[in-house]
Protein backbone atom coordinates (compact mmCIF):
# COMPACT_ATOMS: atom_id res chain seq x y z
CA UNK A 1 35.16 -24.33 -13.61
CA UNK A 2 33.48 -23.94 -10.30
CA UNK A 3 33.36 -19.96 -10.83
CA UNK A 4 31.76 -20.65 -14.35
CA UNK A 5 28.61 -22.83 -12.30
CA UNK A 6 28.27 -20.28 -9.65
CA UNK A 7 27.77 -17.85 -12.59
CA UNK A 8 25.15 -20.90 -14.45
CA UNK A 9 23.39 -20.81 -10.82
CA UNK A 10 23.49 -17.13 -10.57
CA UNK A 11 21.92 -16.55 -13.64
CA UNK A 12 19.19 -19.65 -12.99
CA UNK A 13 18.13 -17.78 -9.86
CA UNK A 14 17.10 -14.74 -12.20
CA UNK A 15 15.04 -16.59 -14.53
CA UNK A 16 13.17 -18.69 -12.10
CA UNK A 17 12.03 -16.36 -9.38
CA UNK A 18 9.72 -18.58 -7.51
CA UNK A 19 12.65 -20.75 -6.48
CA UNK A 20 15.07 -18.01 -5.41
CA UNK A 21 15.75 -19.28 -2.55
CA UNK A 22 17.37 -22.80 -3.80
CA UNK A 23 19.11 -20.48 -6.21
CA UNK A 24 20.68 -18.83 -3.83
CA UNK A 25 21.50 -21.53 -1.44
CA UNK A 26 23.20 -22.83 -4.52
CA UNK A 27 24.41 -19.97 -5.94
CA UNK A 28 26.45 -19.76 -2.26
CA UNK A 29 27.48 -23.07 -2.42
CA UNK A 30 28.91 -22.95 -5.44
CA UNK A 31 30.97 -19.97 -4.60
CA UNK A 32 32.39 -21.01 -1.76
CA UNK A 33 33.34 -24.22 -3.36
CA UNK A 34 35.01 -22.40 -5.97
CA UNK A 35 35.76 -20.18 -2.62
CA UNK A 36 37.43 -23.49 -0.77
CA UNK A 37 39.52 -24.69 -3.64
CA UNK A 38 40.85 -21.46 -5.35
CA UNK A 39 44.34 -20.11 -4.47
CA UNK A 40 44.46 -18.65 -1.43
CA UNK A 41 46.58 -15.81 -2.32
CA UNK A 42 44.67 -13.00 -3.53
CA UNK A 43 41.45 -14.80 -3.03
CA UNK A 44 38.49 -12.92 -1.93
CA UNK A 45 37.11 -13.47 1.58
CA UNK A 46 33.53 -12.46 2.96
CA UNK A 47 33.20 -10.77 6.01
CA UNK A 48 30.96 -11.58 8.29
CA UNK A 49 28.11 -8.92 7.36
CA UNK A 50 28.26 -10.05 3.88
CA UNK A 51 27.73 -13.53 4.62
CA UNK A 52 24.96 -12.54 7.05
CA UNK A 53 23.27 -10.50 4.13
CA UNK A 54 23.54 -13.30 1.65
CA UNK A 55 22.57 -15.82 3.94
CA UNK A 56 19.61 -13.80 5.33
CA UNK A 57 18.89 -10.78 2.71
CA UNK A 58 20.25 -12.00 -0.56
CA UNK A 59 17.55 -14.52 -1.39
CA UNK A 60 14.81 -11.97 -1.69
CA UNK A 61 16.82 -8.59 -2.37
CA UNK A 62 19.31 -10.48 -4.80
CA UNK A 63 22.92 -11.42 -3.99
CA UNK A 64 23.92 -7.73 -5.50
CA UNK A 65 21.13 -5.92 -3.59
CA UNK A 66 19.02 -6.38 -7.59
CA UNK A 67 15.75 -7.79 -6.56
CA UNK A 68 13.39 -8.56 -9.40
CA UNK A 69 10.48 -6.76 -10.11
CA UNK A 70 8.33 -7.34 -7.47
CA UNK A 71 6.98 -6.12 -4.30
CA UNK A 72 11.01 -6.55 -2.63
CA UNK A 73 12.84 -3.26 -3.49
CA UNK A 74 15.86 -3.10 -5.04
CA UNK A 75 18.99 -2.14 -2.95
CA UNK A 76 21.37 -0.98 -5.22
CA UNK A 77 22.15 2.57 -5.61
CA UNK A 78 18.91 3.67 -3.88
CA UNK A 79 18.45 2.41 -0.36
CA UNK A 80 20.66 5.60 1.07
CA UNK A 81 18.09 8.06 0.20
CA UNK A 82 16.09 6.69 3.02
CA UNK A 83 19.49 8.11 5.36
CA UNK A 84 18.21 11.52 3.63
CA UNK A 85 15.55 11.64 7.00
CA UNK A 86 15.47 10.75 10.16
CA UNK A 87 11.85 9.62 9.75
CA UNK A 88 13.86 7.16 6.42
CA UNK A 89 16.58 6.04 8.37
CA UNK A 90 14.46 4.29 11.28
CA UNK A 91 11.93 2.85 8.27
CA UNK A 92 14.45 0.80 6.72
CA UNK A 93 15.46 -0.28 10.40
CA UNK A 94 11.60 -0.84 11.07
CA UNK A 95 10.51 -3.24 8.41
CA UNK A 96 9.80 -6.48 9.01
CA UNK A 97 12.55 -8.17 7.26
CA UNK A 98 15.08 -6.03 9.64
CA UNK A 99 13.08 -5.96 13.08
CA UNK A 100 12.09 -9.74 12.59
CA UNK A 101 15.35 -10.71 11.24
CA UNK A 102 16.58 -14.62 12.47
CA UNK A 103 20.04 -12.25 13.15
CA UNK A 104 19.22 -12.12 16.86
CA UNK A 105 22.42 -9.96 17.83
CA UNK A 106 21.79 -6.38 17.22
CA UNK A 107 25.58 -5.68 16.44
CA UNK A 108 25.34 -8.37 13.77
CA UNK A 109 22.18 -6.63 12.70
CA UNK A 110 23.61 -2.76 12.53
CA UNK A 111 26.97 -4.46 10.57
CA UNK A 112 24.16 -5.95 7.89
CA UNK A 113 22.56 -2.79 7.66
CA UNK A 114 25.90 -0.57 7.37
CA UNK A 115 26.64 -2.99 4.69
CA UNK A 116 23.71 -2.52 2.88
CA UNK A 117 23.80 1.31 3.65
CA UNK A 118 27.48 2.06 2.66
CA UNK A 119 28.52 -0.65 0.63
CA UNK A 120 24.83 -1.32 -1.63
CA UNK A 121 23.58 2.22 -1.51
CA UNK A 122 26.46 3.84 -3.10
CA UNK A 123 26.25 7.27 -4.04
CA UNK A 124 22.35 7.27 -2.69
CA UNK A 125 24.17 7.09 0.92
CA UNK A 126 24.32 10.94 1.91
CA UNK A 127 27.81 12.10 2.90
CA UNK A 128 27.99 12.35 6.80
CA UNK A 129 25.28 9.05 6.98
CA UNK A 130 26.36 7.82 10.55
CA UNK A 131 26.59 3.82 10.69
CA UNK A 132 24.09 2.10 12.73
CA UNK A 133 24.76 1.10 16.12
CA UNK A 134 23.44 -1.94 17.95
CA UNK A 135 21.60 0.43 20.46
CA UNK A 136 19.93 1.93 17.54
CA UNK A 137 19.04 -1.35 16.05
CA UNK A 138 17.73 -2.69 19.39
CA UNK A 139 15.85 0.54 19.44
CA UNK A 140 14.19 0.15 15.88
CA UNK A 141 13.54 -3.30 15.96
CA UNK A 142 11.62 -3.41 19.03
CA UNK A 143 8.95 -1.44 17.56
CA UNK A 144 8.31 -3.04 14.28
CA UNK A 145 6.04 -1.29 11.82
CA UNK A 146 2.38 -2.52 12.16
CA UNK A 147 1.30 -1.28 8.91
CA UNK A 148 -0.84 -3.33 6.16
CA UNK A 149 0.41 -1.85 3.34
CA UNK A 150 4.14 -1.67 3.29
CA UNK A 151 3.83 -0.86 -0.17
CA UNK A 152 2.44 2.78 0.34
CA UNK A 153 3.97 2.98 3.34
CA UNK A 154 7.40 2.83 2.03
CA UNK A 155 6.56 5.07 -0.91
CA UNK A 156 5.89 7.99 1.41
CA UNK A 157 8.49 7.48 3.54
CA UNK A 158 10.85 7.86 0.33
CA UNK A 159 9.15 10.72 -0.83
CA UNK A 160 9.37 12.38 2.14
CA UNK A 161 13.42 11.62 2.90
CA UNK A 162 14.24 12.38 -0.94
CA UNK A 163 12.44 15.68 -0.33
CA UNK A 164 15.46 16.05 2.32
CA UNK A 165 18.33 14.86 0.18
CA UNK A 166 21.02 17.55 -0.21
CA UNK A 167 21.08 18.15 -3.96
């Protein structure tokens, strides 16, 4: 039953976009209701990088890295191909949402963005992507991009690190 409303939630949050983030705070609720009372055995359990991404990422990238169609890119199966360049990789760890992230611990940080690296960018990931590092996040985030238009910004960076994606 409780599964069933985090699904009704789930599904709310992608119809009304302007309130994403109550969607999402009750989308999480209701799973870890469901979560809290389900049978232990078996039962899935979120690490802590997942939790940190839904609590902190989720509500504007979507809960499965599926952002609507808006300004917020979409995660899934495409975020990798920034790993394609070196110029790529420290964009995505660059952007404000990263390098101004309320995730103060830069260990906490690189596990949140090897999650979304690995685990959301599937098969955009490059073979041989090496996981961040908190030195490399406290590296990145310390020099934030300054840029007024994110938008073009982030569409030559792509170009440019799909231009160096082994084929």
């Amino acid at each position: 039953m409780l599964l069933t409303l985090f699904r009704n939630v789930v599904g709310e949050c992608t119809l009304r976009p302007a309130r994403r983030m109550v969607c999402l705070a009750g989308a999480v609720s209701a799973f870890l209701l469901w979560a809290d009372t389900a049978p232990t055995a078996g039962a899935a359990m979120l690490d802590h990088a997942t939790t940190n991404y839904l609590t902190h990422c989720g509500g504007c990238h979507g809960i499965e890295g599926i952002s609507a169609r808006t300004f917020v890119p979409i995660l899934r199966d495409h975020v990798g191909t920034f790993a394609c360049s070196a110029e790529g990789r420290a964009y995505i760890g660059r952007v404000p949402g990263v390098s101004m992230s309320l995730i103060r611990d830069d260990q906490e940080l690189a596990d949140v963005m090897n999650f979304v690296l690995f685990r959301m960018g599937g098969a955009s990931t490059p073979a041989g992507t090496k996981p961040f590092t908190a030195a490399e996040i406290h590296t990145l985030r310390a020099q934030p991009i300054a840029s007024t238009d994110l938008l073009a910004l982030r569409a030559e960076v792509l170009a440019r690190a799909a231009a160096q994606c082994p084929r």
